[in-house]
Each structure stands twice: as structure tokens, then as C-alpha cells.
Protein backbone atom coordinates (compact mmCIF):
# COMPACT_ATOMS: atom_id res chain seq x y z
CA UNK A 1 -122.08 27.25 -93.89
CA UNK A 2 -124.71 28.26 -91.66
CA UNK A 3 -124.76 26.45 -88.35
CA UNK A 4 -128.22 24.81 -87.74
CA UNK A 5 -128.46 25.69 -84.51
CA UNK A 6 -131.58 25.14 -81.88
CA UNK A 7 -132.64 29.35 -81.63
CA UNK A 8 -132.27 31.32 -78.29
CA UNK A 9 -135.30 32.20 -79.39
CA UNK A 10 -136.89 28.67 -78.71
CA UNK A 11 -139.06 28.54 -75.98
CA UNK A 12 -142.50 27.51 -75.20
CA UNK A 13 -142.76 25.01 -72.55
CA UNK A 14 -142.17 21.78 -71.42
CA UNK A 15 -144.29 19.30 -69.86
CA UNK A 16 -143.15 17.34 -67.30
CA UNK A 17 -143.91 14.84 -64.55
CA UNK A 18 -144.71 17.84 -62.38
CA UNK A 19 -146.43 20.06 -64.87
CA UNK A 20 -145.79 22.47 -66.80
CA UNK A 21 -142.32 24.39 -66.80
CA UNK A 22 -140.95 27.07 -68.87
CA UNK A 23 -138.39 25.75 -71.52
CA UNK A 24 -135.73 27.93 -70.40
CA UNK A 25 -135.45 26.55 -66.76
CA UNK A 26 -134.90 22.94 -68.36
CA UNK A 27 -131.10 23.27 -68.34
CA UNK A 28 -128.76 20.16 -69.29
CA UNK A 29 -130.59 17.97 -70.33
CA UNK A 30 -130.39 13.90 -70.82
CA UNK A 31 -132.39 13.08 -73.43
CA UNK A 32 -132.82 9.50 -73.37
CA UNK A 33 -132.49 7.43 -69.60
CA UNK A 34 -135.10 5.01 -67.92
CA UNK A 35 -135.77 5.77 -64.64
CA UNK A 36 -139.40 4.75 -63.84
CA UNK A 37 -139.16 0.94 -64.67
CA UNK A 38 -139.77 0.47 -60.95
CA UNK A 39 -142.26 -2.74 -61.02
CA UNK A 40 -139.69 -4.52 -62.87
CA UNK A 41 -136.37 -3.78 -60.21
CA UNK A 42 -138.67 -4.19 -57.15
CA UNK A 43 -138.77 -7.97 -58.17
CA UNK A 44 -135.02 -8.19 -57.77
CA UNK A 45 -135.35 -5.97 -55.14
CA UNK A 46 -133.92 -7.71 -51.82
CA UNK A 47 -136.77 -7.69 -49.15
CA UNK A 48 -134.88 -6.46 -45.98
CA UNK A 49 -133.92 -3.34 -48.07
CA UNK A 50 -137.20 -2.04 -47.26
CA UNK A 51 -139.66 -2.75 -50.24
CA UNK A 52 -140.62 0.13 -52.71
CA UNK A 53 -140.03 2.91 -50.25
CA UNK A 54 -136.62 2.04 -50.30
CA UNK A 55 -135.91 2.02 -53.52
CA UNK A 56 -137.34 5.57 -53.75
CA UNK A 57 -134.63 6.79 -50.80
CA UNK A 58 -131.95 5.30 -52.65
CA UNK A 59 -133.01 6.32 -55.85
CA UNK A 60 -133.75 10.26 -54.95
CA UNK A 61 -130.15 9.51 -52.38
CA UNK A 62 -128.35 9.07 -56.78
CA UNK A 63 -130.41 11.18 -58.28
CA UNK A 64 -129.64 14.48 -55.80
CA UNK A 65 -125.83 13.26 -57.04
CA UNK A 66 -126.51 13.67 -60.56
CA UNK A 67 -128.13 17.19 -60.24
CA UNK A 68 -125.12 17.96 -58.44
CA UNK A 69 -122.98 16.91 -61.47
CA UNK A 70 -124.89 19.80 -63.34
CA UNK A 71 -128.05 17.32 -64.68
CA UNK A 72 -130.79 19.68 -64.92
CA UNK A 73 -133.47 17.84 -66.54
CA UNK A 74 -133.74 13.94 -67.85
CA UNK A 75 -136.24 12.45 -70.04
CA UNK A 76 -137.51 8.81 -69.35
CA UNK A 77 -138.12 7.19 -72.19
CA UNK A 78 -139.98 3.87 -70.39
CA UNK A 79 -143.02 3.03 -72.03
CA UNK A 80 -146.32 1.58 -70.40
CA UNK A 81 -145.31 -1.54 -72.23
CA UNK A 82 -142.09 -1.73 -69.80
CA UNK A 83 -142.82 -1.60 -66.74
CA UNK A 84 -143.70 1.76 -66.46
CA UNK A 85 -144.43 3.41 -63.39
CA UNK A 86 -145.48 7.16 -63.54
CA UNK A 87 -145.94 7.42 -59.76
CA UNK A 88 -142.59 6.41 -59.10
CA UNK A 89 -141.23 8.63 -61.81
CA UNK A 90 -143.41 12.02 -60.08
CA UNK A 91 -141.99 10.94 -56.80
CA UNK A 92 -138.14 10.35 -57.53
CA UNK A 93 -138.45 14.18 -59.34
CA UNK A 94 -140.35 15.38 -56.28
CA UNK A 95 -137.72 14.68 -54.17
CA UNK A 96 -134.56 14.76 -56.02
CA UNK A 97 -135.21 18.09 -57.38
CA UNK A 98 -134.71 17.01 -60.92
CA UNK A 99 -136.88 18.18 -63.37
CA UNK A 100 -138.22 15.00 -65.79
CA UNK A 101 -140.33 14.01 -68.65
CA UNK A 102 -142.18 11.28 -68.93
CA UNK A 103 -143.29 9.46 -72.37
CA UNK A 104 -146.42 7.76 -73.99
CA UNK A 105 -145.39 5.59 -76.75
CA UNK A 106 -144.78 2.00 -77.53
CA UNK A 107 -141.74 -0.33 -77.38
CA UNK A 108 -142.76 -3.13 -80.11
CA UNK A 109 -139.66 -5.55 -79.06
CA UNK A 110 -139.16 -7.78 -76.17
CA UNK A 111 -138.88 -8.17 -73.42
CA UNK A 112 -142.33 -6.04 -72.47
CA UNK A 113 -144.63 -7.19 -69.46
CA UNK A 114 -147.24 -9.26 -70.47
CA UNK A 115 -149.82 -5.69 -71.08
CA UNK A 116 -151.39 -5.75 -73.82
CA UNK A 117 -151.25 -3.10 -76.66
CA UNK A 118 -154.14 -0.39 -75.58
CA UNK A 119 -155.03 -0.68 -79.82
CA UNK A 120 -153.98 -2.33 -83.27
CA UNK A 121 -154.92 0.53 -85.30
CA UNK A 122 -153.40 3.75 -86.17
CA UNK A 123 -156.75 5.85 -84.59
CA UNK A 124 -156.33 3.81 -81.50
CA UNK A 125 -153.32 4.01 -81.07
CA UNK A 126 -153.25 8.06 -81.62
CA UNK A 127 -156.22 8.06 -79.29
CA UNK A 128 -154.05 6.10 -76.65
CA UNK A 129 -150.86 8.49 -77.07
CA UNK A 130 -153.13 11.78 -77.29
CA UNK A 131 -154.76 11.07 -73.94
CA UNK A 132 -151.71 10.12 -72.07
CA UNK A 133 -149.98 13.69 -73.51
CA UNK A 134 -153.23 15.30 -72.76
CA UNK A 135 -155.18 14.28 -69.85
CA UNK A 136 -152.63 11.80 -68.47
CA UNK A 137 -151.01 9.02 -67.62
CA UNK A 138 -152.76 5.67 -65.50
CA UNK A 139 -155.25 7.20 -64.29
CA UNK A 140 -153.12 10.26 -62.96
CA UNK A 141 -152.92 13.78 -63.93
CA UNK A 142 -149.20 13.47 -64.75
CA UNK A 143 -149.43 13.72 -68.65
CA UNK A 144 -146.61 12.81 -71.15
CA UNK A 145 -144.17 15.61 -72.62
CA UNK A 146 -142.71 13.14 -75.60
CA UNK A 147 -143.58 10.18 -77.48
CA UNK A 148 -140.85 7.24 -77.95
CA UNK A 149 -141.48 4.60 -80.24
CA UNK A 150 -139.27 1.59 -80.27
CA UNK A 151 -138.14 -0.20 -83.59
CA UNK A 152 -135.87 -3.19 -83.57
CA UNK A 153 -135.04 -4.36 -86.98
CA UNK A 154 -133.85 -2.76 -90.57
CA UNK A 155 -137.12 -2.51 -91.64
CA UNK A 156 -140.38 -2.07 -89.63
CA UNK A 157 -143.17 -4.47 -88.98
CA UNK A 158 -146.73 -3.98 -89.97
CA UNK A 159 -147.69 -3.24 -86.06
CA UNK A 160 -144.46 -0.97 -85.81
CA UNK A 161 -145.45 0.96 -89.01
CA UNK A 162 -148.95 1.42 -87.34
CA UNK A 163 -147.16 2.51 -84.35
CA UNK A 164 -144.94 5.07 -86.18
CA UNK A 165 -147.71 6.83 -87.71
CA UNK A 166 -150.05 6.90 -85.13
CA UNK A 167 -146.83 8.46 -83.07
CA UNK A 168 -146.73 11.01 -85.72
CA UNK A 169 -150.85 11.92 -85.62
CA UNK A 170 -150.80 12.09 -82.16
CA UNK A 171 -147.44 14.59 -82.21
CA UNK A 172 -149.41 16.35 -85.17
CA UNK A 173 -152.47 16.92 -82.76
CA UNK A 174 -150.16 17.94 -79.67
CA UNK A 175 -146.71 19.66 -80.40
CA UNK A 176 -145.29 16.60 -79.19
CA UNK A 177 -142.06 15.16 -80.47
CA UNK A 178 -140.74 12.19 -81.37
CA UNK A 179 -138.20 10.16 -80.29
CA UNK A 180 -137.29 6.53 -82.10
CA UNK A 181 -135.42 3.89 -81.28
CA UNK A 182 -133.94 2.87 -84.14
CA UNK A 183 -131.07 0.08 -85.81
CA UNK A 184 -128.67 2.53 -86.76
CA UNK A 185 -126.55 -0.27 -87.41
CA UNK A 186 -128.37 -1.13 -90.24
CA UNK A 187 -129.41 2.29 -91.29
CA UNK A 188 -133.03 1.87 -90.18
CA UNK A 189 -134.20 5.44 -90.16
CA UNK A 190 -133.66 5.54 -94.22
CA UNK A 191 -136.77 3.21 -94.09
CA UNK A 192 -138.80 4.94 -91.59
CA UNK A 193 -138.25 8.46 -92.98
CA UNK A 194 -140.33 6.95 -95.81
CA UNK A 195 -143.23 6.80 -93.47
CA UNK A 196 -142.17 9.96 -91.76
CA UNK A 197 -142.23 11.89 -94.63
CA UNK A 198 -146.07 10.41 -95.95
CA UNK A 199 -147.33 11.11 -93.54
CA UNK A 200 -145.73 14.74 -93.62
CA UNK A 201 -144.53 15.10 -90.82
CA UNK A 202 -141.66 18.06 -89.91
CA UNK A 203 -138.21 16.52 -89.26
CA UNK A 204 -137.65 19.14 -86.22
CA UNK A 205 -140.01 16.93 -84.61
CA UNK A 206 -137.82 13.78 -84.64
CA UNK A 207 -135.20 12.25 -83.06
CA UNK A 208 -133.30 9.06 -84.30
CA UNK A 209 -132.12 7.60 -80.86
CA UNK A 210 -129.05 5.24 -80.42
CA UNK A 211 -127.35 6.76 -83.63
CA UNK A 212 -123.83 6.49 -82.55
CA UNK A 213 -124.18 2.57 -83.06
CA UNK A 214 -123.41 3.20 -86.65
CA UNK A 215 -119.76 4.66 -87.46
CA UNK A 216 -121.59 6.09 -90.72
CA UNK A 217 -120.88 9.41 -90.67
CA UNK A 218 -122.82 9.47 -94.30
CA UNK A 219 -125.50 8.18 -92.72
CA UNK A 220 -125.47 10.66 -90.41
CA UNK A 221 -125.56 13.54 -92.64
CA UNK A 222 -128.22 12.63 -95.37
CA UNK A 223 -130.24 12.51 -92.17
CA UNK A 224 -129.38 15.55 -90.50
CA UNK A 225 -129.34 18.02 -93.27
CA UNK A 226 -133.13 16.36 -93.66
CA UNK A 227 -133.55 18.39 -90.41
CA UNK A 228 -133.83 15.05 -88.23
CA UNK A 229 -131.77 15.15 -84.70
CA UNK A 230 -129.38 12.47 -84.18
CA UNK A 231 -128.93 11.09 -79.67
CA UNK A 232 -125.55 10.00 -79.01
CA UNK A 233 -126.37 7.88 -76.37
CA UNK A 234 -124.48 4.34 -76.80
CA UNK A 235 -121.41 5.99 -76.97
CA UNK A 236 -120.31 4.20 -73.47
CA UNK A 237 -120.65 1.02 -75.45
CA UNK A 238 -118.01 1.56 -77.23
CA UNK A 239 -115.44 0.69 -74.40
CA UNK A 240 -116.77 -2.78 -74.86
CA UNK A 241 -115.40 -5.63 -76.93
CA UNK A 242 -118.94 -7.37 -77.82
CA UNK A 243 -120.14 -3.54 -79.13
CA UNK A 244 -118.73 -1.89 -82.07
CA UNK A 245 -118.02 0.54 -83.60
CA UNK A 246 -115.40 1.66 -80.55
CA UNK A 247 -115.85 4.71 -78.06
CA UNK A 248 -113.09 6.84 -80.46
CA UNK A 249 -115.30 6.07 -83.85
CA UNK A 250 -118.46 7.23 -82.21
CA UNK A 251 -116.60 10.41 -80.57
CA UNK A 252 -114.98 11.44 -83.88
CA UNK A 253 -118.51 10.99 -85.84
CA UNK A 254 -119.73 13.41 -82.77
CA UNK A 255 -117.02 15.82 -83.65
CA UNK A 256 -117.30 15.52 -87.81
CA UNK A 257 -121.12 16.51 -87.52
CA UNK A 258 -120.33 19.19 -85.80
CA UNK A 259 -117.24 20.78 -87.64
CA UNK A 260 -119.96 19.91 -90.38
CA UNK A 261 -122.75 22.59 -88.60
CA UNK A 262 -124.70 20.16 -86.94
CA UNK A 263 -124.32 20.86 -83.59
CA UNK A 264 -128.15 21.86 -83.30
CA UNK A 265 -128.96 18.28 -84.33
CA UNK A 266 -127.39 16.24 -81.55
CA UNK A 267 -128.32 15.10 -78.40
CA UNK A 268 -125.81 13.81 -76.02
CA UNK A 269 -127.07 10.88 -72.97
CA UNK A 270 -126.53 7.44 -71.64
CA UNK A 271 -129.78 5.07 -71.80
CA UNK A 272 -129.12 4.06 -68.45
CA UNK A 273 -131.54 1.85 -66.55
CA UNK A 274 -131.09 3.45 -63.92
CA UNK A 275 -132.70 1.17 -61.42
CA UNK A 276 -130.10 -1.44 -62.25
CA UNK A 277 -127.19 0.89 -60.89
CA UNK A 278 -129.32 0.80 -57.38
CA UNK A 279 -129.86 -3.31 -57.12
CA UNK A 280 -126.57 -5.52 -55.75
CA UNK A 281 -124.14 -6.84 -58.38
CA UNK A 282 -125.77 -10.84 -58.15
CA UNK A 283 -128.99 -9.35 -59.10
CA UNK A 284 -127.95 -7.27 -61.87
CA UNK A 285 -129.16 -8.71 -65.57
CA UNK A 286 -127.28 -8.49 -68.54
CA UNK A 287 -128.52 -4.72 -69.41
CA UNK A 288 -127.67 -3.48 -65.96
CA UNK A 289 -124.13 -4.71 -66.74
CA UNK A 290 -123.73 -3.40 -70.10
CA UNK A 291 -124.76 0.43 -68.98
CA UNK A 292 -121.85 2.91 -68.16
CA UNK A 293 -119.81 2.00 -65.32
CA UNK A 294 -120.33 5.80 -64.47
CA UNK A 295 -123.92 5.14 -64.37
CA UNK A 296 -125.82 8.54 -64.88
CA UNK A 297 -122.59 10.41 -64.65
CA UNK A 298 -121.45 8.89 -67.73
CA UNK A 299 -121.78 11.82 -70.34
CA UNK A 300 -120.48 14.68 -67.68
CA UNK A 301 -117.89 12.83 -66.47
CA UNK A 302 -116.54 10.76 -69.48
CA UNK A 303 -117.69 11.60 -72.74
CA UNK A 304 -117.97 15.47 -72.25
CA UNK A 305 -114.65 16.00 -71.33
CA UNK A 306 -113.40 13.58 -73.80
CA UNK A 307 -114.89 15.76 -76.76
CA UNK A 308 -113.41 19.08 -75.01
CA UNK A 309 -110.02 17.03 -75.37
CA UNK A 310 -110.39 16.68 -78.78
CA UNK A 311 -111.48 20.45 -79.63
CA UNK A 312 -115.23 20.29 -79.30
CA UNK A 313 -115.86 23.87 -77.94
CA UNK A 314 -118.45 25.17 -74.37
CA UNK A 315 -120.32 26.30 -76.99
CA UNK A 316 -120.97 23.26 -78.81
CA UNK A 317 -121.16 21.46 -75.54
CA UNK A 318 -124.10 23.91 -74.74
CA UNK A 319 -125.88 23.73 -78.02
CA UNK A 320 -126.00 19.53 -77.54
CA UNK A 321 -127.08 19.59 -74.05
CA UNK A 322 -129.04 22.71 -73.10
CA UNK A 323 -130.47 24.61 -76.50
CA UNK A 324 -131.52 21.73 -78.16
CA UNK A 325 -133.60 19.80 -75.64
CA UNK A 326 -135.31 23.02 -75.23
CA UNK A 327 -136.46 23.45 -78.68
CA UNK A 328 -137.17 19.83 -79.10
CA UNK A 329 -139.24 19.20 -75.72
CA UNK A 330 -140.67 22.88 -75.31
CA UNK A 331 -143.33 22.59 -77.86
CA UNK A 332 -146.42 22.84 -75.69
């Protein structure tokens, strides 16, 4: 078989918080983390700690730790609808030296901030995700480099379907890709490749996120040899009794699509919320507690060399982390 590999060849470049930046110098890459939900930790935030400006020092103070670990690049995946803050974002990547994208998109699940959707129609919607990719973001210049689209149940809703296919216009009308959260559980993206696929969109362009929360390596495969990409980033969860399936199921369906040629179709990260790893442990909510208790250092420390253990090769390892974020987010 023919490995489906991301190409050397893939370049282009990348947009993020900073501008633009050849694909190349995007390095490893984590493709799905929230770091710029800043409004919504600063009201946990303890006072004397010194307000938003220190929850930037301590935030750049982690962040220079994880481009230390190797972390080249991460993707934030926080929509306007949750809590948001693209200033924040520029700043923390100023500062740390880590290079990040920022997203337009919707989340269509609780809990959001009371905001308002920007439309209810496809067109407005489009015409709300186009302008935050092209001109930018809150009144800012820093424009979006991907477009996330949250999905909670088996089956989408009438205002998630809307969403979906005005997240595919808008990719249509800017090289942008796609990245949905989806029930994998429940093998939601069999239903929303339906949609995908009317409204004709490539499968290069998309990304079913949180895949590892199904141990269905079937699953897996109709959708990858579709051409869809497939984040591995629950796999912490695993270590935890309340989440199944465990940490060694979702490593070994890591390894099987990949003895199966599917390296090119995986992306390997953490969905931390990252601003929960910098509040004290009595403010901490229940998703602050259920992220890795490596944090951000999660899939470098843990899960990386767990897969070399079991015979995943550099190579792979490389493919995952470094070649395919730079096809999938250097399409500008």
C-alpha cells in the first residue's frame, strides 16, 4: 500500500496570530489546545495576583516551557462564542515565542458566554467566518488561519447543519480548513460527511477532532481512506475511570492506522485549557481537572514516547506532528 502521506512538497503558508509565516517554519505542531479563553479565567483569577497582566507573565513564564519541550506551533481552537480573546492570544505568542493560530468558527454547545450568534443563516454565517479569516478578528488585524466548528450530539441540529456548511463556503472562498468537534463516540462524522460531501467539499480540508474517544478502529478507516484527518487529542483521558475507551485502546487504534498507511491522516494534541493549568487548585472547574496532569507537555512527554515504546517509528512521529499540520494549515 501506498502511504498517504502529507507531501514535502506541501507548503504555502500559514496564517497566524502574528501574520503570515511560511509553512515550513511551523514545526511540531499541536493541533487542537485553548489558550485565549482569557475573559473567562480572569474571573477566577485571584485579585492580588495582579489582574490580566499577570496572567499574561505566567502564561508566556508556561508557554516559553513548552517551546522548550520542542512545541513549535499550537492552534487555538477557542471560538468568539467562548470567551475568546484574540489580544490575549497575539500577546502570549509575542512573548513566548510560539508561533499560533487562531480560529473563526462556532461552538453550538454550552456552556458559551451569553454573545449572541453574529447570523442564523448559512450567508451570514460565511460572511461572519470570511471576514474574521480575511480582514480580522474584533476589530483587529489579527485574522483567523482555521475554522472549528463544534458539534455535540450523533446527529446535528438544524443551527449546527447551518453552521457546518457555512464553515465549508467560507473554507471554499479562503483555503481555510476545517476542524470539527465531533461525538466520535457515537460515530458522528458518518452523519456530517453527508453534508460535507453536498456540499462538495475536499476531505483534505477536514479534520474530525476528538477521534480517539471511539475505540472503532472501523470507524476510523472508512473515514480516513475518504481522505478525512483524524486528531488524537483525548488520548490523556484514557487514564481516567469516568472516560473510556482506556489510554492503551486509543494508543493501539493510533498504531493500527498507521501500520494501515495512515500516518498522513493523524494529528496528535491535548485540548488543554490551558488557562486552567495557571489558576490555584480551589479554583479549578471540572474541565481544568479532567485535562492532562502534564498539562501542555502531555503528548511530548507521555503519549509520544509511549507510541515509540510500542514500535511507532521518528518517522511516523514526524509525519503526525510536523508534515501534516503543514499541509493542513498552510493553505493560504
Amino acid at each position: 500500500m501506498v502511504r498517504p502521506v502529507a507531501s514535502e512538497a506541501a507548503g504555502g503558508s500559514a496564517q497566524t496570530v502574528l501574520g503570515p509565516l511560511d509553512a515550513y517554519r511551523l514545526g511540531f505542531t499541536l493541533a487542537h489546545e485553548h489558550i485565549a479563553d482569557a475573559p473567562y479565567y480572569l474571573d477566577k483569577w485571584p485579585k492580588d495576583w495582579g489582574g490580566r497582566a499577570g496572567l499574561v507573565a505566567r502564561a508566556v513564564a508556561k508557554l516559553k516551557l513548552v517551546r522548550a519541550a520542542g512545541v513549535s506551533t499550537i492552534v487555538d481552537l477557542t471560538t468568539y462564542d467562548v470567551w475568546r480573546d484574540i489580544r490575549f492570544l497575539e500577546e502570549v505568542s509575542r512573548k513566548s515565542g510560539l508561533n499560533m493560530i487562531a480560529c473563526t468558527g462556532q461552538r453550538f454547545f454550552p456552556p458559551t458566554t451569553s454573545v449572541s450568534m453574529p447570523a442564523r443563516t448559512i450567508d451570514g454565517l460565511t460572511e461572519f467566518f470570511v471576514k474574521e479569516i480575511k480582514q480580522g478578528i474584533d476589530d483587529t488585524s489579527i485574522k483567523a488561519g482555521v475554522i472549528k466548528i463544534g458539534i455535540a450530539a450523533k446527529a446535528p441540529t438544524s443551527s449546527e447543519e447551518t453552521g457546518l456548511r457555512a464553515a465549508v463556503r467560507a473554507s471554499k472562498a479562503t483555503g481555510a480548513s476545517i476542524r470539527i468537534h465531533a461525538r466520535a463516540a457515537e460515530r458522528a462524522a458518518d452523519n456530517l460527511v453527508v453534508i460535507l460531501d453536498d456540499e462538495g467539499l475536499n476531505p483534505a480540508r477536514v479534520s474530525f477532532d476528538h477521534s480517539d474517544d471511539s475505540g472503532d478502529l472501523d470507524y476510523f478507516l472508512g473515514l480516513a481512506r475518504r481522505g478525512y484527518s483524524l486528531s488524537m487529542d483525548h488520548v490523556h483521558r484514557g487514564t481516567m475511570p469516568d472516560f473510556k475507551p482506556s489510554l492503551e485502546i486509543r494508543a493501539e487504534c493510533i498504531k493500527s492506522l498507521i501500520n494501515a498507511g495512515f500516518a498522513g491522516k493523524i494529528f496528535l494534541s491535548q485540548d488543554c485549557e490551558f488557562g486552567g493549568s495557571l489558576l490555584p487548585e480551589d479554583e479549578k472547574g471540572w474541565r481544568d481537572k479532567i485535562d492532562p496532569p502534564d498539562g501542555m507537555f502531555f503528548v511530548t512527554r507521555k503519549l509520544i514516547p509511549h507510541l515509540k515504546q510500542m514500535g511507532v517509528s521518528e518517522r511516523d512521529i514526524h509525519t503526525m506532528t510536523v508534515e501534516n499540520p503543514r499541509a493542513f494549515f498552510g493553505s493560504f
